[in-house]
Protein backbone atom coordinates (compact mmCIF):
# COMPACT_ATOMS: atom_id res chain seq x y z
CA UNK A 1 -3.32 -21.39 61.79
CA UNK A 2 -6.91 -21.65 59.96
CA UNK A 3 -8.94 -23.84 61.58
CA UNK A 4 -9.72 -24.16 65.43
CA UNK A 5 -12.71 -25.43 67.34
CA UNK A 6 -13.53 -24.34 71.45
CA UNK A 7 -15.26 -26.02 73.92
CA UNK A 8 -15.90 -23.39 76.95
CA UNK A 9 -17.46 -24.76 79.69
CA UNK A 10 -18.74 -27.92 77.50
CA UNK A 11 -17.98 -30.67 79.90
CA UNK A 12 -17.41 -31.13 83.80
CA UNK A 13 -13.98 -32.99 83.22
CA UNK A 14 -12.91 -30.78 80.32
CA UNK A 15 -13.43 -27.35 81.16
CA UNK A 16 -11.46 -26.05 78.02
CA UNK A 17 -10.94 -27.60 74.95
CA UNK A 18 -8.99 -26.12 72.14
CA UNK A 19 -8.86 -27.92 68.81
CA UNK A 20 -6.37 -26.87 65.66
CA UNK A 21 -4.63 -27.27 62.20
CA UNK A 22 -2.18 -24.63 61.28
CA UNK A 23 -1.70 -24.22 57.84
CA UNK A 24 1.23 -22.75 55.89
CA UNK A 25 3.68 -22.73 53.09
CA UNK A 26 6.29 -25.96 53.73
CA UNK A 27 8.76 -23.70 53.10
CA UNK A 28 8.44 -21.34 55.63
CA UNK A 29 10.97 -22.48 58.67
CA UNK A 30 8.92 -23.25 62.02
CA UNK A 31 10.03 -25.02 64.96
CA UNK A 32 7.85 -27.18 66.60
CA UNK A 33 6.15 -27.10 70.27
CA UNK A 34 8.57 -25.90 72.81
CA UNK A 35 9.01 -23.72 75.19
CA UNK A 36 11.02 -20.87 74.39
CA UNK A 37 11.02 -16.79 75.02
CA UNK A 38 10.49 -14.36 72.86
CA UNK A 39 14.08 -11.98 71.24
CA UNK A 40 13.64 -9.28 74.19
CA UNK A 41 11.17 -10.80 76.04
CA UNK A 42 10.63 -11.98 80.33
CA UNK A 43 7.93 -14.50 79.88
CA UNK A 44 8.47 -18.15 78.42
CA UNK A 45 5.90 -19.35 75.82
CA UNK A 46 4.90 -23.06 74.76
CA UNK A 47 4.30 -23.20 71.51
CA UNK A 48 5.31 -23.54 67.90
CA UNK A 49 7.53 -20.73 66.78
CA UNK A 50 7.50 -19.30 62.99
CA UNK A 51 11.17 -18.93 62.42
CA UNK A 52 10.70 -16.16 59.58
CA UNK A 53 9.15 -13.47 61.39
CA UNK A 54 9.73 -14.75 65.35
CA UNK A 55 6.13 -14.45 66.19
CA UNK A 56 3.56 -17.64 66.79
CA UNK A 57 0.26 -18.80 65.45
CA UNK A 58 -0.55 -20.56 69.06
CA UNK A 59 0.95 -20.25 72.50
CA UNK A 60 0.60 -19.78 76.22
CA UNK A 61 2.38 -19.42 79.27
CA UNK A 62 2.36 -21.03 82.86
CA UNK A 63 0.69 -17.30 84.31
CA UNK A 64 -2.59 -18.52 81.98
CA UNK A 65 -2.30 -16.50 78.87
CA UNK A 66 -2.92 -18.04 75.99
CA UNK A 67 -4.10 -16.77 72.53
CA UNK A 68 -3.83 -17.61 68.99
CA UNK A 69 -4.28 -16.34 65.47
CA UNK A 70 -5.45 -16.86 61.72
CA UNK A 71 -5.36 -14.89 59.29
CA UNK A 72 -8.60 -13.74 57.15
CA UNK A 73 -8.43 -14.52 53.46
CA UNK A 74 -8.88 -11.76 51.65
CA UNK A 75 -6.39 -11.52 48.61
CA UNK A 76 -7.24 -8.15 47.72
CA UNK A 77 -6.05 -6.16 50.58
CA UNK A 78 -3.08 -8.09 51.23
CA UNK A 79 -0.37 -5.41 52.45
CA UNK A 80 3.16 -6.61 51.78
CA UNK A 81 4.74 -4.11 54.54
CA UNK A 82 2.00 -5.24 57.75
CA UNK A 83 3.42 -6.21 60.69
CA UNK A 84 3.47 -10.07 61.24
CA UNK A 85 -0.07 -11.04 62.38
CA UNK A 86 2.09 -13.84 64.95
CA UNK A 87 3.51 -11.13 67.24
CA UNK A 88 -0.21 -10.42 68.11
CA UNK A 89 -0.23 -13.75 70.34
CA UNK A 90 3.80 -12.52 71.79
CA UNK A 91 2.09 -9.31 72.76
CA UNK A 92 -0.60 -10.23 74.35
CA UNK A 93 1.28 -12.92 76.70
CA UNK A 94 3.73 -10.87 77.56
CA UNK A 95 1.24 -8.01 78.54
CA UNK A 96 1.33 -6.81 82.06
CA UNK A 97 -1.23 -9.21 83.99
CA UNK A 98 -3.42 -5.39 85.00
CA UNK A 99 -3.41 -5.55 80.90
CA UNK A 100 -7.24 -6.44 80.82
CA UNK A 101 -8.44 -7.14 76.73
CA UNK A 102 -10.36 -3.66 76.55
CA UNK A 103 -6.60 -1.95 77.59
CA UNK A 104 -4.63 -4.22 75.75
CA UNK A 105 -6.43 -3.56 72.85
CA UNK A 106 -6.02 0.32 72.84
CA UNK A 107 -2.42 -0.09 72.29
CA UNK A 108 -1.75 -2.71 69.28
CA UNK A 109 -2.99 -0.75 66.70
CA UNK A 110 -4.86 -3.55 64.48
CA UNK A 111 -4.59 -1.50 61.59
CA UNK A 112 -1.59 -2.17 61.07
CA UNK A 113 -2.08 -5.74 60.28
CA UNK A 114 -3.19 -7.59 57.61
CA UNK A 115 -7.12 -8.94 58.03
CA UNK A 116 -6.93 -11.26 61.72
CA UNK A 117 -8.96 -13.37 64.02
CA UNK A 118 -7.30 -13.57 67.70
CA UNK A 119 -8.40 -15.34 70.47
CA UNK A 120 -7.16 -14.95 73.54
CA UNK A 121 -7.15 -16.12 76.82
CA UNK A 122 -6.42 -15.14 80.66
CA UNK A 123 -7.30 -18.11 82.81
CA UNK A 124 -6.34 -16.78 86.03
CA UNK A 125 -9.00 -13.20 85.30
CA UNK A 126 -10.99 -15.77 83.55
CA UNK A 127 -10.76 -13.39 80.50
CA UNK A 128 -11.87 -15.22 77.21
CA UNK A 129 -12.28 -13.06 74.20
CA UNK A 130 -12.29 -12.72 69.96
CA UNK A 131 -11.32 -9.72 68.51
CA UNK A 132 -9.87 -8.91 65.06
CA UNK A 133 -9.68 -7.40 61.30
CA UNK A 134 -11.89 -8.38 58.71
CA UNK A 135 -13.40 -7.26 56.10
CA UNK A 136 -16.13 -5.76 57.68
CA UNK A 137 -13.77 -3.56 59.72
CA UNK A 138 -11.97 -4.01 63.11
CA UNK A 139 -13.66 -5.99 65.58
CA UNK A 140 -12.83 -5.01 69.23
CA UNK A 141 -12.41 -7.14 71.82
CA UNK A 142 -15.79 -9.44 72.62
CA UNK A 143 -16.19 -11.76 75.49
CA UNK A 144 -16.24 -15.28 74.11
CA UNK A 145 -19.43 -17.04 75.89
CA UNK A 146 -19.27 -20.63 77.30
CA UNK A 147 -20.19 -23.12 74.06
CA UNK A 148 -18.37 -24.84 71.35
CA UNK A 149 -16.94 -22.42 69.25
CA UNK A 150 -15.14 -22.28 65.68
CA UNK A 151 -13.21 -20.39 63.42
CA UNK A 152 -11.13 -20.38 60.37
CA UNK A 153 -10.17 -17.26 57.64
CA UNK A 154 -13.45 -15.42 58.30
CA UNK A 155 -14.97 -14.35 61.54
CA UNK A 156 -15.87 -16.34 64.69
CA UNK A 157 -18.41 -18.99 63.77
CA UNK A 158 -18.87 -17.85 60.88
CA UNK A 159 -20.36 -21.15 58.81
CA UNK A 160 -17.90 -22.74 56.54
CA UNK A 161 -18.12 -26.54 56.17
CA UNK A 162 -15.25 -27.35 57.75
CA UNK A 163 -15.49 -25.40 60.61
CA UNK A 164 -19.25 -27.08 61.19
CA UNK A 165 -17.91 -30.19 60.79
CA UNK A 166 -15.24 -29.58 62.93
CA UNK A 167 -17.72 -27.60 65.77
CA UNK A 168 -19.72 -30.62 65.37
CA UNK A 169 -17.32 -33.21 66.05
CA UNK A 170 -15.94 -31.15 69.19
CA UNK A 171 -19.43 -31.25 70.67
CA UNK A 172 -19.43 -34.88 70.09
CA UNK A 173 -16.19 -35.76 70.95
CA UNK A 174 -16.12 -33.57 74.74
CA UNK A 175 -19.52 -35.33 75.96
CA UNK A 176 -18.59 -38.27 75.27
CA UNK A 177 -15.01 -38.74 76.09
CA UNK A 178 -14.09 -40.89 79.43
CA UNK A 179 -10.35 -40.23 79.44
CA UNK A 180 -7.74 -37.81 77.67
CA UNK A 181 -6.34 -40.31 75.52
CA UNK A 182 -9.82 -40.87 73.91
CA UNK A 183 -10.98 -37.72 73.50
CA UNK A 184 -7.27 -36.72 72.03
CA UNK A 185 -7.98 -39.50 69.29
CA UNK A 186 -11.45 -38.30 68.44
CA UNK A 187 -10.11 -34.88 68.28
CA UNK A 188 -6.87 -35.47 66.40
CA UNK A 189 -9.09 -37.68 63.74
CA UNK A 190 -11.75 -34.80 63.23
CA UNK A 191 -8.90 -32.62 62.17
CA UNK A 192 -7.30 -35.10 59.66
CA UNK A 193 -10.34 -34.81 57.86
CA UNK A 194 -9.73 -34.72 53.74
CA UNK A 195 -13.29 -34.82 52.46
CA UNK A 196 -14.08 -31.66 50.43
CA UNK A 197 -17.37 -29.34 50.75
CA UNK A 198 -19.74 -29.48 47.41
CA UNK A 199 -19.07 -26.85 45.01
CA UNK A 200 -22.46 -25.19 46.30
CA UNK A 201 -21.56 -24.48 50.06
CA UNK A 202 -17.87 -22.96 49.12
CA UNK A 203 -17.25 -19.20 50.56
CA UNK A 204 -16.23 -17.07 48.05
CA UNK A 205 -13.00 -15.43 49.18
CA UNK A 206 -11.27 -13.81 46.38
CA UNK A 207 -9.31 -16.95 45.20
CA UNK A 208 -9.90 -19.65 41.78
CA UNK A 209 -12.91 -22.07 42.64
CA UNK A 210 -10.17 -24.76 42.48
CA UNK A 211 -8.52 -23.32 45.02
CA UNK A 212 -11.74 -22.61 47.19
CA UNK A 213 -12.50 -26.71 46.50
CA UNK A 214 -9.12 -27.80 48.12
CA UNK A 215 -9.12 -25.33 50.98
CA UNK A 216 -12.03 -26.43 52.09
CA UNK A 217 -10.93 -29.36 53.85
CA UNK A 218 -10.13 -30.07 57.59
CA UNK A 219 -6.84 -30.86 56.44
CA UNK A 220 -5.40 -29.74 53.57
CA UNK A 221 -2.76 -30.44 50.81
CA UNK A 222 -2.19 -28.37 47.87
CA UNK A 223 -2.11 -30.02 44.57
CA UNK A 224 1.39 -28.80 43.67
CA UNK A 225 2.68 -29.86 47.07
CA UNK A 226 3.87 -26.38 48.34
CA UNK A 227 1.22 -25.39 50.85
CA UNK A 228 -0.61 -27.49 53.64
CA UNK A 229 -1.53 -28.34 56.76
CA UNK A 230 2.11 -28.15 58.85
CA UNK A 231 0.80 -29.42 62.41
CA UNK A 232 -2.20 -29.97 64.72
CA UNK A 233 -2.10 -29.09 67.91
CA UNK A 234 -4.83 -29.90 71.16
CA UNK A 235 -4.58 -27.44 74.30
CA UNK A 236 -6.66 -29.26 77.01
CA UNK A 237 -7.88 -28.39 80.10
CA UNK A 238 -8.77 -32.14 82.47
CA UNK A 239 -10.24 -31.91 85.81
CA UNK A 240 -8.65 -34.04 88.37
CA UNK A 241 -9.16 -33.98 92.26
CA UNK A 242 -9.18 -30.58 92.90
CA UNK A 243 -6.76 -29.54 90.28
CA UNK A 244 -6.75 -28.57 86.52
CA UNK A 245 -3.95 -30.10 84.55
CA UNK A 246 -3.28 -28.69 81.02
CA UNK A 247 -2.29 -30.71 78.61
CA UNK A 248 -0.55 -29.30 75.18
CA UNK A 249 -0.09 -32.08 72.23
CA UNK A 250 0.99 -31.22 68.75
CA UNK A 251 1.30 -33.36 65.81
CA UNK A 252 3.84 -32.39 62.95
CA UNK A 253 2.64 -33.12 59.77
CA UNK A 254 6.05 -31.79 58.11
CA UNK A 255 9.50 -33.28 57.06
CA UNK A 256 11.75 -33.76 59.36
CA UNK A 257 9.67 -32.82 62.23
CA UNK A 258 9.07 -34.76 65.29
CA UNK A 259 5.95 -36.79 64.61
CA UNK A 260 4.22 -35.84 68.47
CA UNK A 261 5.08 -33.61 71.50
CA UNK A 262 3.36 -33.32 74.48
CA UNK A 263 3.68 -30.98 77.57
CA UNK A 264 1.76 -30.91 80.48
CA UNK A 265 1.18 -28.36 83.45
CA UNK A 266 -0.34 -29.13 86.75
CA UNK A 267 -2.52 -26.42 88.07
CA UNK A 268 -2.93 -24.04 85.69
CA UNK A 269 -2.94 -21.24 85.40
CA UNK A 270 0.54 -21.25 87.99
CA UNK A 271 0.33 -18.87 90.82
CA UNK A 272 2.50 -16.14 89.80
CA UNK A 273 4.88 -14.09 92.48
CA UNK A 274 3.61 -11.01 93.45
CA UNK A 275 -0.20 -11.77 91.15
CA UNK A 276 -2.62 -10.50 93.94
CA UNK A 277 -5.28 -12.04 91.66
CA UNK A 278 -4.57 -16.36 92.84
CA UNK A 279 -4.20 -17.48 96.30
């Protein structure tokens, strides 16, 4: 994934808003939003699943974990033998719910990844953090404040275009918003976004200007056709009554996918047996 926009604590109706475009290689089998459980694994996930390496670029799971992950470009330290950066969102799901972010953290090693971003949530300790590899170093575990939010191949907020644009258009899109359906199509239109940045406002991340020029775009598709953006997914939080519902909708941007899913689940985070932490 490698481009997301948050809204924490934006709006009275929408409590959380998550925003995204994952983009990959089309020929890199993924299956599309579903629940399903990790090879080994006690807790079910919703979410894509990246059918080369088992992990996930975005999931959660009905306890009220939820976390996803991009990857940092940085072509020069690009270790062929790293662990897959999607297991980081596996692990931290399936963590032990006394698995706070600071103890979590002192067990996954980051090092042994290529350069991340993770965010990661814990609705029911109302845990919200970024942590990550970059190449400034390894970045532990900060609490994420209440705000809009964005992020793409370089660290949290850091100002790209497209991730203004995109911060921009959440802000917009949360306050003003009257119903799910409206807000899901102001959302879903922000990330279709093709316009390029101007040559003067491009990071420079180790790859050809040309490349740098087409990147740069909410959306993207590579001029040769091999590399683009495979789905875009909206995690939302809606306030009804007394309850949160959380609604999950992905659109699949690749052949032979289908075109929209959607899941939703009343009350979330779920109670959990035996989680001293909800009523």
């Amino acid at each position: 994934m490698c481009l997301v926009a948050l809204a924490v604590g934006a709006s009275e109706r929408f409590p959380f808003v998550l925003a995204s475009n994952r983009d990959e290689f089309y020929a890199r089998e993924a299956a599309p939003l579903a629940w399903w459980t990790p090879e080994g694994g006690a807790v079910e996930l919703l979410g894509g699943r990246d059918l080369r390496a088992g992990g996930t670029w975005l999931a959660l799971s009905r306890a009220g974990r939820l976390a996803f992950v991009t990857n940092v470009r940085d072509p020069s330290s690009i270790d062929p033998q790293a662990r897959s950066r999607g297991e980081l969102v596996t692990r931290w799901i399936e963590s032990a719910p006394a698995a706070d972010a600071k103890r979590w953290w002192a067990g996954i090693e980051p090092e042994r990844y290529n350069g991340f971003n993770l965010i990661a949530l814990d609705a029911a300790r109302g845990e919200l953090f970024w942590a990550g590899r970059g190449r400034s170093g390894i970045h532990a575990p900060e609490p994420l404040p209440r705000g809009v939010h964005g992020i793409s191949n370089a660290a949290l907020d850091t100002p790209w275009p497209k991730v203004r644009r995109l911060k921009s258009r959440m802000a917009d899109a949360v306050q003003a918003a009257d119903s799910l359906d409206l807000l899901a199509g102001s959302l879903f239109t922000a990330l279709a976004d093709v316009s390029l940045a101007p040559d003067a406002e491009l990071p420079d991340t180790g790859v050809p200007l040309d490349v740098e020029r087409w990147l740069s775009a909410a959306f993207i598709r590579s001029p040769d056709g091999r590399y683009g953006t495979r789905c875009s997914t909206l995690v939302v939080t809606e306030r009804r009554g007394d309850g949160l519902v959380t609604h999950v909708i992905e659109r699949s941007h690749a052949p032979g996918t289908p075109a929209e899913r959607r899941e939703a689940i009343a009350n979330w985070p779920e109670p959990q047996a035996g989680d001293e932490r909800r009523p």
